[in-house]
PDB file of N, CA and C in Angstrom:
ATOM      1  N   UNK A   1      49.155  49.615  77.229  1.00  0.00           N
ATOM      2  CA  UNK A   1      48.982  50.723  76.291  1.00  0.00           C
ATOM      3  C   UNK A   1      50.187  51.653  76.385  1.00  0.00           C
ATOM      4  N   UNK A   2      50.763  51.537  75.114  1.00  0.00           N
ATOM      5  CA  UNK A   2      52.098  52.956  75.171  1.00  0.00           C
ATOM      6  C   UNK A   2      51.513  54.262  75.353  1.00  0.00           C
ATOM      7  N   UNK A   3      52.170  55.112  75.819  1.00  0.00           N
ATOM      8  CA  UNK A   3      51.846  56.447  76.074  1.00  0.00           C
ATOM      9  C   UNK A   3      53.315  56.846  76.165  1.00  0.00           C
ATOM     10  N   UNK A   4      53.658  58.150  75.525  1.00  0.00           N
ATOM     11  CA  UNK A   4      54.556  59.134  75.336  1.00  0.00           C
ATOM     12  C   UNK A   4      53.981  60.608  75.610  1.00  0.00           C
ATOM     13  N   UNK A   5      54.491  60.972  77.165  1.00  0.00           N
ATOM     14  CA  UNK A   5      53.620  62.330  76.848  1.00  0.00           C
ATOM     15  C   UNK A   5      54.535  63.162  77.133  1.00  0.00           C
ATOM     16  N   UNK A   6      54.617  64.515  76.590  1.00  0.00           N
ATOM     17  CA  UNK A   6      55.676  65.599  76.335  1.00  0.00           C
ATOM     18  C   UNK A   6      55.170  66.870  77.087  1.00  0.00           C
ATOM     19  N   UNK A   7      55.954  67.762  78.255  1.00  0.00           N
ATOM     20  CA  UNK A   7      55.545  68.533  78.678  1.00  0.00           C
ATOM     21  C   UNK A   7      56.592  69.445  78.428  1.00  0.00           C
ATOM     22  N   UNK A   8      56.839  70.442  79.005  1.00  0.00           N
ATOM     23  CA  UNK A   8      57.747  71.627  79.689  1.00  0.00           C
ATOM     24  C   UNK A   8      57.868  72.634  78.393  1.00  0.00           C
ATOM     25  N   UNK A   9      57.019  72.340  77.324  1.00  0.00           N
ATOM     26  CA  UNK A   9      56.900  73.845  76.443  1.00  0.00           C
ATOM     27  C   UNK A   9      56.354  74.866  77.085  1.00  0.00           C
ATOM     28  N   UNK A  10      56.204  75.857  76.325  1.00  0.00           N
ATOM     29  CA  UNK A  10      55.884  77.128  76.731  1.00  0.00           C
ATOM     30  C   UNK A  10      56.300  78.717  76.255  1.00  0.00           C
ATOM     31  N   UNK A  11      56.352  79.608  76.712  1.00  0.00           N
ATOM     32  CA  UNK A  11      56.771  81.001  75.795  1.00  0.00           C
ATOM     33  C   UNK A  11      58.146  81.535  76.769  1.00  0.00           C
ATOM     34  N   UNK A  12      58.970  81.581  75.800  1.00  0.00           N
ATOM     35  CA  UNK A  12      60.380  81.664  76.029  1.00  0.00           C
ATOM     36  C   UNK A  12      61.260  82.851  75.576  1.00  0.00           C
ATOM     37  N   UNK A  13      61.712  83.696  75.764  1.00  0.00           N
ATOM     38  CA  UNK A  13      62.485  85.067  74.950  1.00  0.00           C
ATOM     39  C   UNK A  13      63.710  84.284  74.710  1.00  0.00           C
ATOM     40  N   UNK A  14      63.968  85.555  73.116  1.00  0.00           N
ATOM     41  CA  UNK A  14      65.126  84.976  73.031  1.00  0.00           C
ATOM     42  C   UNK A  14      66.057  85.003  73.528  1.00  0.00           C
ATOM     43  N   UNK A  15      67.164  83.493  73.709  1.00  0.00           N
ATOM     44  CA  UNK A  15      68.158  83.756  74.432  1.00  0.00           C
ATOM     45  C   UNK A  15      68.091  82.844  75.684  1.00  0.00           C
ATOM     46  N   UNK A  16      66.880  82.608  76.005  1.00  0.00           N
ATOM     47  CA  UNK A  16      66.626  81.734  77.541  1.00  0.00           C
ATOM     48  C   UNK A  16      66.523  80.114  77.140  1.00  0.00           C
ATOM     49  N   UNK A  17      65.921  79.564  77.983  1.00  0.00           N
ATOM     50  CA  UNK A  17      66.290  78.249  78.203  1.00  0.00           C
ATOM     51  C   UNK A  17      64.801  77.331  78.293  1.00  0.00           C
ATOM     52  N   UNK A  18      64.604  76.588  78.042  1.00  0.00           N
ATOM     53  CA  UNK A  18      63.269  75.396  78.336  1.00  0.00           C
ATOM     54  C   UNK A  18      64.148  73.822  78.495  1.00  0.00           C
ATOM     55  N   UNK A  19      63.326  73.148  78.888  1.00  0.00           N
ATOM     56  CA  UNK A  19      63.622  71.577  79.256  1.00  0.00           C
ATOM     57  C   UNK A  19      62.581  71.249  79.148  1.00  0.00           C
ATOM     58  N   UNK A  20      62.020  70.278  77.692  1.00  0.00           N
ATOM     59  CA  UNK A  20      60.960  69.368  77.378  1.00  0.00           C
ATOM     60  C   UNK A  20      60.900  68.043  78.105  1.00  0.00           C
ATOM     61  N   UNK A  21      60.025  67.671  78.765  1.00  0.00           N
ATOM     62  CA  UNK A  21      60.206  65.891  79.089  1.00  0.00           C
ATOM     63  C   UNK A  21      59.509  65.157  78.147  1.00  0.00           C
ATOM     64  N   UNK A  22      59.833  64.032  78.056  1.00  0.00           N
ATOM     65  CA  UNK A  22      58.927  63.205  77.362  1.00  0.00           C
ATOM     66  C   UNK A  22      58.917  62.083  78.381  1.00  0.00           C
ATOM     67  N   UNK A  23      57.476  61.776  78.837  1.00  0.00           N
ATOM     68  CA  UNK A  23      57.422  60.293  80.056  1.00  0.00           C
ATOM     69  C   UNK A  23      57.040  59.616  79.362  1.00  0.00           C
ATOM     70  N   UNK A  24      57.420  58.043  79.138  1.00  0.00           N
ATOM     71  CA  UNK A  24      56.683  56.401  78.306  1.00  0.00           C
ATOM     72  C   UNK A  24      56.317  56.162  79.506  1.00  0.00           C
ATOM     73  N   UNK A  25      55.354  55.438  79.107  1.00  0.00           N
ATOM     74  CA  UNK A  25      54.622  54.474  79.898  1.00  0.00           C
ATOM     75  C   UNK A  25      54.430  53.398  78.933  1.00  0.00           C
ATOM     76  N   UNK A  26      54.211  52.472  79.010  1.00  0.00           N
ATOM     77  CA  UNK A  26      53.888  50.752  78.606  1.00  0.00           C
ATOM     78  C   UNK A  26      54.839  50.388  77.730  1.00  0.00           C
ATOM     79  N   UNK A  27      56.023  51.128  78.008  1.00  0.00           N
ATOM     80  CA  UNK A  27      57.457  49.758  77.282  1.00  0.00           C
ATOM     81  C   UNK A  27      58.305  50.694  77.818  1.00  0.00           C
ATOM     82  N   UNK A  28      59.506  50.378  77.628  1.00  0.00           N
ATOM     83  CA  UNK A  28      61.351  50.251  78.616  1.00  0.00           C
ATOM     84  C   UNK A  28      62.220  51.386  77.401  1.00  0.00           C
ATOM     85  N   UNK A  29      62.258  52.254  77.776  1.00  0.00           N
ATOM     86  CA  UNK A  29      63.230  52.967  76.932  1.00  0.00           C
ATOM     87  C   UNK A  29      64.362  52.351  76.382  1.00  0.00           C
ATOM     88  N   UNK A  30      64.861  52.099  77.316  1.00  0.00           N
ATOM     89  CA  UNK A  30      66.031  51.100  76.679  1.00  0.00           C
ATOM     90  C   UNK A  30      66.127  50.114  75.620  1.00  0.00           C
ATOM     91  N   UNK A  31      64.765  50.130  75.504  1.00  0.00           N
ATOM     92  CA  UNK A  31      63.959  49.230  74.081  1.00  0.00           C
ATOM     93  C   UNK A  31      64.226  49.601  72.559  1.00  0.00           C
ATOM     94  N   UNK A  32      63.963  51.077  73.153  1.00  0.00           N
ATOM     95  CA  UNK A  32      63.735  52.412  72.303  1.00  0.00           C
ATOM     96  C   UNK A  32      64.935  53.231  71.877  1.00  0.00           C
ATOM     97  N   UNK A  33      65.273  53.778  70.861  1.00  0.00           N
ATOM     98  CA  UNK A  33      65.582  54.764  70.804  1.00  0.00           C
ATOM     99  C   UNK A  33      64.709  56.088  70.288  1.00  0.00           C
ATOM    100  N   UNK A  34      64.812  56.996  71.624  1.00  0.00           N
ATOM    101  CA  UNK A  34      63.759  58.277  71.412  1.00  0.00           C
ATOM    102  C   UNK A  34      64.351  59.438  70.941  1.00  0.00           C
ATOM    103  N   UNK A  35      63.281  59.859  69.936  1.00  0.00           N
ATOM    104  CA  UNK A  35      63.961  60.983  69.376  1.00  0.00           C
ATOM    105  C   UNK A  35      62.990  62.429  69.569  1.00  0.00           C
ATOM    106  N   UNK A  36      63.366  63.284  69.423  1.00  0.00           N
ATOM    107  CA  UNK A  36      62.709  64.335  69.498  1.00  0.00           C
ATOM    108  C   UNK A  36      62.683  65.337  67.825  1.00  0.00           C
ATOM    109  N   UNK A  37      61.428  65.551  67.495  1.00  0.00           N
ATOM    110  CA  UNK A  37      61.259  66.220  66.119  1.00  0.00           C
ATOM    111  C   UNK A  37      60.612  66.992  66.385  1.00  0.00           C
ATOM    112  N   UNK A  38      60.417  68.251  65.631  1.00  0.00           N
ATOM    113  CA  UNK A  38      59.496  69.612  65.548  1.00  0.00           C
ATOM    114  C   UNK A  38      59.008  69.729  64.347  1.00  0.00           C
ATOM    115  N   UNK A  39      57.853  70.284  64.753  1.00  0.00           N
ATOM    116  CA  UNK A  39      56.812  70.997  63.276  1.00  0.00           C
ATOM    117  C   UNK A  39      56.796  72.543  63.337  1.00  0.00           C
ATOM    118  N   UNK A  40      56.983  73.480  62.431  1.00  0.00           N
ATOM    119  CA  UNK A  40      56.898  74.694  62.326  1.00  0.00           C
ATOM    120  C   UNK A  40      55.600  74.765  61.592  1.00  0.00           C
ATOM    121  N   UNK A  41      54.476  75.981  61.638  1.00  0.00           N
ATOM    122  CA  UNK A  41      53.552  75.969  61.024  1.00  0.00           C
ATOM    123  C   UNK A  41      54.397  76.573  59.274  1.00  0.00           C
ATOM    124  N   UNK A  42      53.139  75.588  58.758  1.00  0.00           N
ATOM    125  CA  UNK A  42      53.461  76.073  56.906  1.00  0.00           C
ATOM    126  C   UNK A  42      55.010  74.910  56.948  1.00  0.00           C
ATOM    127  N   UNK A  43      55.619  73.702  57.472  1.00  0.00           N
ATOM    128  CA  UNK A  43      56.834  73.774  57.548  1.00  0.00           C
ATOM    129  C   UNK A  43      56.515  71.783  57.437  1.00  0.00           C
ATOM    130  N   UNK A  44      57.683  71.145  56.993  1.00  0.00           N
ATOM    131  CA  UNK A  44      57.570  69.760  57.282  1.00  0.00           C
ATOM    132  C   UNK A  44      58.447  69.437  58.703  1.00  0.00           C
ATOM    133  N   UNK A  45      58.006  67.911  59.675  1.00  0.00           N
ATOM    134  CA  UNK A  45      58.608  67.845  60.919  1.00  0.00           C
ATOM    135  C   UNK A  45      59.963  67.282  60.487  1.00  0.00           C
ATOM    136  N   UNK A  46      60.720  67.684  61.280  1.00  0.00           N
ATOM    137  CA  UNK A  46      62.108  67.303  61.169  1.00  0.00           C
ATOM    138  C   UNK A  46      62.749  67.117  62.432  1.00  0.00           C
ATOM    139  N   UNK A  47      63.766  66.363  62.347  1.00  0.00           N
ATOM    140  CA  UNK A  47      64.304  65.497  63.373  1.00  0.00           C
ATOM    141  C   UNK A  47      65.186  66.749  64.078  1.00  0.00           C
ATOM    142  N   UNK A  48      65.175  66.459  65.313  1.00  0.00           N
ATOM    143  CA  UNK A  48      66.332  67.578  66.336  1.00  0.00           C
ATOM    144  C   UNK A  48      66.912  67.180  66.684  1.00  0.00           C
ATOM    145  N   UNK A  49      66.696  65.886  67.424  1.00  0.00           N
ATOM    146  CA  UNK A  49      67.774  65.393  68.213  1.00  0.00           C
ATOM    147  C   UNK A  49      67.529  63.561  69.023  1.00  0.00           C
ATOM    148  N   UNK A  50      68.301  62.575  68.977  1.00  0.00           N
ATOM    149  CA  UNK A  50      67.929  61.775  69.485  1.00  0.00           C
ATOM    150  C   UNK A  50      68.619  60.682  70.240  1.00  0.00           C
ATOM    151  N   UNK A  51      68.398  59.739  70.727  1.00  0.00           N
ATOM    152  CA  UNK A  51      69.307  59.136  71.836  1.00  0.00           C
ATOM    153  C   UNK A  51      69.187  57.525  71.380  1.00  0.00           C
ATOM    154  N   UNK A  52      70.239  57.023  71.477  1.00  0.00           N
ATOM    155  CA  UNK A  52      70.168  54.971  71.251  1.00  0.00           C
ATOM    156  C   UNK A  52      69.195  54.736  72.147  1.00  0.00           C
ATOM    157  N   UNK A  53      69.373  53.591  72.098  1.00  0.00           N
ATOM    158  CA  UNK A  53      68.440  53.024  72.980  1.00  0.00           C
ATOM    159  C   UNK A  53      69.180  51.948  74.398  1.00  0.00           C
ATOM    160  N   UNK A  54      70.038  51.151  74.070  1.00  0.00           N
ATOM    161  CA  UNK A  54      71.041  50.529  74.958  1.00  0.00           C
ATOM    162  C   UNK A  54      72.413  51.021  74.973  1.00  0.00           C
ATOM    163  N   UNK A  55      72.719  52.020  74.000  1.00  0.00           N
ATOM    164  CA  UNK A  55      73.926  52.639  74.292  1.00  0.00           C
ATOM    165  C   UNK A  55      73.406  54.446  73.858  1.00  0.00           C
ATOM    166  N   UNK A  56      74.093  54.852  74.883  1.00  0.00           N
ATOM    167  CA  UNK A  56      73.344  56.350  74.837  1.00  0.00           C
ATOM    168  C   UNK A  56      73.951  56.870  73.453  1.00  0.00           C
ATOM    169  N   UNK A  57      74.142  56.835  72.332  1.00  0.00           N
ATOM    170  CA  UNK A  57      74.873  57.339  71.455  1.00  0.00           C
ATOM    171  C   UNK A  57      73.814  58.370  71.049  1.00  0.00           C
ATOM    172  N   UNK A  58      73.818  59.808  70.958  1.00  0.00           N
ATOM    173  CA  UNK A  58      73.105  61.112  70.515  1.00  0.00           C
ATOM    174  C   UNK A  58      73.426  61.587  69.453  1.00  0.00           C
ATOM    175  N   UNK A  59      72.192  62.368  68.490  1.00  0.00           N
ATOM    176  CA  UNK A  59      72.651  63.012  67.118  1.00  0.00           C
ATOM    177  C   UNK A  59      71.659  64.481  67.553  1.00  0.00           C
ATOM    178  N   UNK A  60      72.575  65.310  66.981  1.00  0.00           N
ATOM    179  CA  UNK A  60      71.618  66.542  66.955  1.00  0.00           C
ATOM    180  C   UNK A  60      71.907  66.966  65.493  1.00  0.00           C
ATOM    181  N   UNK A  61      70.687  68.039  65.048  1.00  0.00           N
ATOM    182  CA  UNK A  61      70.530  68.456  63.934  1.00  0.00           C
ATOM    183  C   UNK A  61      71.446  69.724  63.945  1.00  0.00           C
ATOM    184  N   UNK A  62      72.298  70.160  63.143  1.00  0.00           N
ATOM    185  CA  UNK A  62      73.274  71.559  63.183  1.00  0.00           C
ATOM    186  C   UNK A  62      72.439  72.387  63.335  1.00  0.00           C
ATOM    187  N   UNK A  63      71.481  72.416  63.561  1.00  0.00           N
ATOM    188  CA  UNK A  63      70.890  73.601  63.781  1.00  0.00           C
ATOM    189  C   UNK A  63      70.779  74.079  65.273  1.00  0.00           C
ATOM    190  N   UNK A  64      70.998  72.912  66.224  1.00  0.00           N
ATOM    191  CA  UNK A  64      70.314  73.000  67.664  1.00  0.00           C
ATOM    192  C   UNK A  64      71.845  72.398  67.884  1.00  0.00           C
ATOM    193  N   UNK A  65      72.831  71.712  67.316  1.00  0.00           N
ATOM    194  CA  UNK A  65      73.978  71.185  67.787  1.00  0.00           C
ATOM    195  C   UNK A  65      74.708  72.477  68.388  1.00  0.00           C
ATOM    196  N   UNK A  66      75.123  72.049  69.969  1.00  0.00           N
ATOM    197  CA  UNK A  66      75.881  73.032  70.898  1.00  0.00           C
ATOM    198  C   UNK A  66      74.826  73.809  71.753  1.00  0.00           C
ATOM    199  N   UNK A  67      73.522  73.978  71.442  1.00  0.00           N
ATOM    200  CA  UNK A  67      72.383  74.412  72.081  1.00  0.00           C
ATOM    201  C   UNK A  67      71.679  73.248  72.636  1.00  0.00           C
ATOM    202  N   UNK A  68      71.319  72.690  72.017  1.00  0.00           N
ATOM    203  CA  UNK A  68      70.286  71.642  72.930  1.00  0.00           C
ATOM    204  C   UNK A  68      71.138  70.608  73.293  1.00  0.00           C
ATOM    205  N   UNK A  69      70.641  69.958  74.497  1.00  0.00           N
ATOM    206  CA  UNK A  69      71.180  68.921  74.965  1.00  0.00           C
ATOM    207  C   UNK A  69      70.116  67.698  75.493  1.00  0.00           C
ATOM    208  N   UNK A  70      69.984  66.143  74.589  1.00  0.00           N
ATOM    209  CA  UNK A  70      68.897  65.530  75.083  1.00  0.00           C
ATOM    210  C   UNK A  70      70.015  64.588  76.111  1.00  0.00           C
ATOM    211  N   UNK A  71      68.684  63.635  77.012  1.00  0.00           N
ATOM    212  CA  UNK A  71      69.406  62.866  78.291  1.00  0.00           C
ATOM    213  C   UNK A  71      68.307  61.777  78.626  1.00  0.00           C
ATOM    214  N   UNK A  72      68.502  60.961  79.051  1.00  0.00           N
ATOM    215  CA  UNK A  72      67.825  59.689  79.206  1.00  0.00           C
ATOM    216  C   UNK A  72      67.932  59.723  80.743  1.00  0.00           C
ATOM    217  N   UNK A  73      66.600  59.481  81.710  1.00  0.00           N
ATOM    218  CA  UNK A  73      66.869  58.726  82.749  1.00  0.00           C
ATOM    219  C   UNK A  73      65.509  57.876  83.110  1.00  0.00           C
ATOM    220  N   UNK A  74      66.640  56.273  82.898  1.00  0.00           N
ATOM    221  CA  UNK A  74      66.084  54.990  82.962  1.00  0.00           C
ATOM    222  C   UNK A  74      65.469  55.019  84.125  1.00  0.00           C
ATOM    223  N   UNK A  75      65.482  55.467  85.446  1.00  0.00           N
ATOM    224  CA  UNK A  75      64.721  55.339  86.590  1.00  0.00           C
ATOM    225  C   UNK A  75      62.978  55.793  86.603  1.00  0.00           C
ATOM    226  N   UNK A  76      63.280  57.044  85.717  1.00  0.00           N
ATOM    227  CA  UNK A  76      61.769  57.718  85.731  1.00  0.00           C
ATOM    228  C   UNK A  76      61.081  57.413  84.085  1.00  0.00           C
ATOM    229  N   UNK A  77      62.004  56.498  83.252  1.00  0.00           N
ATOM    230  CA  UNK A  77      61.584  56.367  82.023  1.00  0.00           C
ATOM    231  C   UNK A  77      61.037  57.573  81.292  1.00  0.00           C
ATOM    232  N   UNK A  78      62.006  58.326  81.247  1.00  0.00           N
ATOM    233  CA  UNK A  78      62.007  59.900  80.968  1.00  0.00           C
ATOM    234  C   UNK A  78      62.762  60.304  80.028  1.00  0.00           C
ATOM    235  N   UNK A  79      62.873  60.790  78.518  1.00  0.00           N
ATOM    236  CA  UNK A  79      63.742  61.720  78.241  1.00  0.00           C
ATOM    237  C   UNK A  79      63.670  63.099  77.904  1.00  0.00           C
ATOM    238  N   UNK A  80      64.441  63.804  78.295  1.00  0.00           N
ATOM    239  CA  UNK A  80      64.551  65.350  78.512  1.00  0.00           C
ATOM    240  C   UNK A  80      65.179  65.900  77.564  1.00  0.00           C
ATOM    241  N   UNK A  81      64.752  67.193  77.021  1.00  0.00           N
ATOM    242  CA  UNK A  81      65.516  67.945  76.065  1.00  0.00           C
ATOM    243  C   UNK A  81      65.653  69.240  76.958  1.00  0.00           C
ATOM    244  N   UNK A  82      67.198  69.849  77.146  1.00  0.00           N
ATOM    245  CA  UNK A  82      67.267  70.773  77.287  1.00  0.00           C
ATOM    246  C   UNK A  82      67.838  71.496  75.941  1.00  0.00           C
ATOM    247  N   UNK A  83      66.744  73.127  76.464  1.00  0.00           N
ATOM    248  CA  UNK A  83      66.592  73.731  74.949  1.00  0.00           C
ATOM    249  C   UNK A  83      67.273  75.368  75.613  1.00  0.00           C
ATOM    250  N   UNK A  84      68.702  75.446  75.105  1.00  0.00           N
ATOM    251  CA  UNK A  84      69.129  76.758  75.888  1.00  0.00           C
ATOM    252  C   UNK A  84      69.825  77.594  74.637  1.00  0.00           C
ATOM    253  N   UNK A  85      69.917  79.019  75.030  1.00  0.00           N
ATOM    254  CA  UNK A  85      70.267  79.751  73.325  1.00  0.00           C
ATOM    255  C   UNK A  85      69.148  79.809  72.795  1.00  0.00           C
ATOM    256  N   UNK A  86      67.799  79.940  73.076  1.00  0.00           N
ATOM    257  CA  UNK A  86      66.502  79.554  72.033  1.00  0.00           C
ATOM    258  C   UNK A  86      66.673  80.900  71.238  1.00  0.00           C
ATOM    259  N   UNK A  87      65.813  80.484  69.975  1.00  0.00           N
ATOM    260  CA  UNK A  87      66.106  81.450  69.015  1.00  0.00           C
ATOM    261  C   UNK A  87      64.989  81.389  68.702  1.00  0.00           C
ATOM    262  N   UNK A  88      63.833  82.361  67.561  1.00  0.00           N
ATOM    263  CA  UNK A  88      62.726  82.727  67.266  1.00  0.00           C
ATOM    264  C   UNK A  88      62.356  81.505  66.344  1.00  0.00           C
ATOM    265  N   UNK A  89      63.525  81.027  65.679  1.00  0.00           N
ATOM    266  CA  UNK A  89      63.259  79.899  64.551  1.00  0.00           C
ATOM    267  C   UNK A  89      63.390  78.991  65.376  1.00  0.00           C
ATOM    268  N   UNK A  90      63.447  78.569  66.636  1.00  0.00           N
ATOM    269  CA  UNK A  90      62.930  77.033  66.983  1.00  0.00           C
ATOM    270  C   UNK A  90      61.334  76.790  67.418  1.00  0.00           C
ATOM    271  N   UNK A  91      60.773  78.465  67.306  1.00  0.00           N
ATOM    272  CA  UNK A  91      59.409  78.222  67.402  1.00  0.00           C
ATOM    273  C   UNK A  91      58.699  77.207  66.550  1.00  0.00           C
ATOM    274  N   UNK A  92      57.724  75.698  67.585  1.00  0.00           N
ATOM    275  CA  UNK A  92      57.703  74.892  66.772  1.00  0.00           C
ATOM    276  C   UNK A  92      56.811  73.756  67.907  1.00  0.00           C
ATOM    277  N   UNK A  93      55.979  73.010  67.586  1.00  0.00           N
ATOM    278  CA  UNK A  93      55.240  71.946  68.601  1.00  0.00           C
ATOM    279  C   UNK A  93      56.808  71.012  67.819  1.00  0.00           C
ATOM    280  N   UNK A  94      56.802  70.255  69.729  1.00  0.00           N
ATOM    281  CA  UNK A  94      57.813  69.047  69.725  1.00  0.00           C
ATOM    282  C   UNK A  94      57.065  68.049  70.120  1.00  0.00           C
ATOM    283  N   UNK A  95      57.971  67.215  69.111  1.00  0.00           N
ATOM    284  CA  UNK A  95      56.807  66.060  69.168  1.00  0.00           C
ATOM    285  C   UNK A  95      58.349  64.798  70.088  1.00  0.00           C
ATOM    286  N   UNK A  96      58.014  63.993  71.011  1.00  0.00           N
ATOM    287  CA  UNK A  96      58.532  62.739  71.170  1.00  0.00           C
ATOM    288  C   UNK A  96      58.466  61.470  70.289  1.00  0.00           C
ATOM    289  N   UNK A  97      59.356  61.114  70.022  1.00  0.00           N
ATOM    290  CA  UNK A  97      59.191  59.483  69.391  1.00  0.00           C
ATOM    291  C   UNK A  97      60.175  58.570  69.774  1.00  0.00           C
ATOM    292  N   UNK A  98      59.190  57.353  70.078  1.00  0.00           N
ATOM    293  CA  UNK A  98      60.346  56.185  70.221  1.00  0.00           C
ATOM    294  C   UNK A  98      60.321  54.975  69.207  1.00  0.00           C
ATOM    295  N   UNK A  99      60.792  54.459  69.044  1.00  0.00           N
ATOM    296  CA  UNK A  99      61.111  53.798  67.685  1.00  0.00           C
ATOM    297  C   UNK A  99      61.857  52.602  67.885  1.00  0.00           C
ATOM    298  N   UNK A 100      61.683  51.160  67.966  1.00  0.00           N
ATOM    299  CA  UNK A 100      62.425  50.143  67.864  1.00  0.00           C
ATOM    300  C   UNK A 100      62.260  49.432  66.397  1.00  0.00           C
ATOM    301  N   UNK A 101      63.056  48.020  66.231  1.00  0.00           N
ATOM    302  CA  UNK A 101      62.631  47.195  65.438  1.00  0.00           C
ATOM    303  C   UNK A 101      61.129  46.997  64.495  1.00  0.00           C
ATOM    304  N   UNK A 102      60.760  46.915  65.806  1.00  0.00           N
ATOM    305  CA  UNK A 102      59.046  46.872  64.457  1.00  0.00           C
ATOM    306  C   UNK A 102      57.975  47.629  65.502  1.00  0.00           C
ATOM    307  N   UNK A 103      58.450  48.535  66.068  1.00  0.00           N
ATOM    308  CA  UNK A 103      56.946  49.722  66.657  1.00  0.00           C
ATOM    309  C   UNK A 103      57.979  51.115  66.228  1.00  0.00           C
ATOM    310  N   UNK A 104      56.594  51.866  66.708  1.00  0.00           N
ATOM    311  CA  UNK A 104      57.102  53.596  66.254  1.00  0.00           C
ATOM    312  C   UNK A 104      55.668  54.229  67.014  1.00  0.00           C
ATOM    313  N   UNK A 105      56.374  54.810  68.069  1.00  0.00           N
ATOM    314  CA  UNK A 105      55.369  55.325  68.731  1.00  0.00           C
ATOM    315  C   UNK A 105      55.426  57.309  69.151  1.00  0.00           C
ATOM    316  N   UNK A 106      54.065  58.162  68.776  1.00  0.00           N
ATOM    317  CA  UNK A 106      54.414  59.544  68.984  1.00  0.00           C
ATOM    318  C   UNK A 106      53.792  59.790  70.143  1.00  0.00           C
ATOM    319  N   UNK A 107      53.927  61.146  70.649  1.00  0.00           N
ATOM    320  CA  UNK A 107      52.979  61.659  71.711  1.00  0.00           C
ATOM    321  C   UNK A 107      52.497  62.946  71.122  1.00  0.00           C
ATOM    322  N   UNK A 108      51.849  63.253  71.897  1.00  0.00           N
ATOM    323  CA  UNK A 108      50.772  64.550  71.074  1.00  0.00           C
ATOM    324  C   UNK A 108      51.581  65.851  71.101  1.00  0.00           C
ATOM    325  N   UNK A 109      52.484  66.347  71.631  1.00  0.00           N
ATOM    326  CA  UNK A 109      53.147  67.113  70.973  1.00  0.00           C
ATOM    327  C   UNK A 109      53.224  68.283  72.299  1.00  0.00           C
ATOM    328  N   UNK A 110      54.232  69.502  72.536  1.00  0.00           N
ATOM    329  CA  UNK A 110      53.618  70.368  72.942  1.00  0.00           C
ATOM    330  C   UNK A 110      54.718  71.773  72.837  1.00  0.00           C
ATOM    331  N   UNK A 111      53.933  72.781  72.489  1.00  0.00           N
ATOM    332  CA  UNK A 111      54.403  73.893  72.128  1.00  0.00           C
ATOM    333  C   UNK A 111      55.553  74.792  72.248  1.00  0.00           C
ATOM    334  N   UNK A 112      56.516  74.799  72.009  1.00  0.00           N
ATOM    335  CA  UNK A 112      57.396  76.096  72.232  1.00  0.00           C
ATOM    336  C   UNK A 112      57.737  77.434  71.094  1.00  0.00           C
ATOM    337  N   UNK A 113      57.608  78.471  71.871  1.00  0.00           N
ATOM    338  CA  UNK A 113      57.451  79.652  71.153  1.00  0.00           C
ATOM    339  C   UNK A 113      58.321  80.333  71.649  1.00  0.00           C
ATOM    340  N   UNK A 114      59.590  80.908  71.122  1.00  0.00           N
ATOM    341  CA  UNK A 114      60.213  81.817  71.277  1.00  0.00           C
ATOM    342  C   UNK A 114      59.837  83.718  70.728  1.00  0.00           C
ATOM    343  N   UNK A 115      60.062  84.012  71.603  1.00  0.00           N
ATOM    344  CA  UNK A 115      59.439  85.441  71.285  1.00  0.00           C
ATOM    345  C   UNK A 115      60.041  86.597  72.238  1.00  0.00           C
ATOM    346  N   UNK A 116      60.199  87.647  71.570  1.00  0.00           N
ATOM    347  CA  UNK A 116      60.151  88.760  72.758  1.00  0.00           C
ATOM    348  C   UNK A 116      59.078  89.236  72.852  1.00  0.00           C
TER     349      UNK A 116
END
């Protein structure tokens, strides 16, 4: 059974820093290329940022490009978003996805809120 589960949201001022994980369980990242997308309420999800799958090649959205930084590590089948510079508009549930050839798999999502 795949599982993608996403932690390290939470309430953040502006200006500070978070690091999302996303852990797979029941397939090989390296399979995958995982991406990370957000939902804003009232808003459609859109892509932030994401990683190859056998060659680390990364895209970020200009919006988070120079602020966020995602990272792969194959040992703990883990990928991490660090989220630094946060701003009020990245308030938003992040969702994980990994995506090969013929699967597409999400995890349930989890919150970040920027705020003073």
């Amino acid at each position: 059974q795949v599982q993608l589960v996403e932690s390290g949201g939470g309430l953040a001022q502006p200006g500070g820093s978070l690091r999302l994980s996303c852990a797979a369980s029941g397939l090989t990242l390296d399979n995958y290329a995982i991406g990370w997308f957000r939902q804003a309420p009232g808003k459609e999800r859109e892509g932030v940022s994401c990683i190859g799958s056998s060659v680390d090649i990364t895209y970020y959205a200009d919006s988070v490009k120079g602020r966020f930084t995602i990272s792969k590590d194959n040992a703990k089948n883990t990928v991490y978003l660090q989220m630094n510079s946060l701003k009020p508009e990245d308030t938003a549930v992040y969702y994980c996805n990994a995506e090969s050839r013929f699967y597409q798999y999400w995890g349930q999502g989890t919150q970040v809120t920027v705020s003073s």
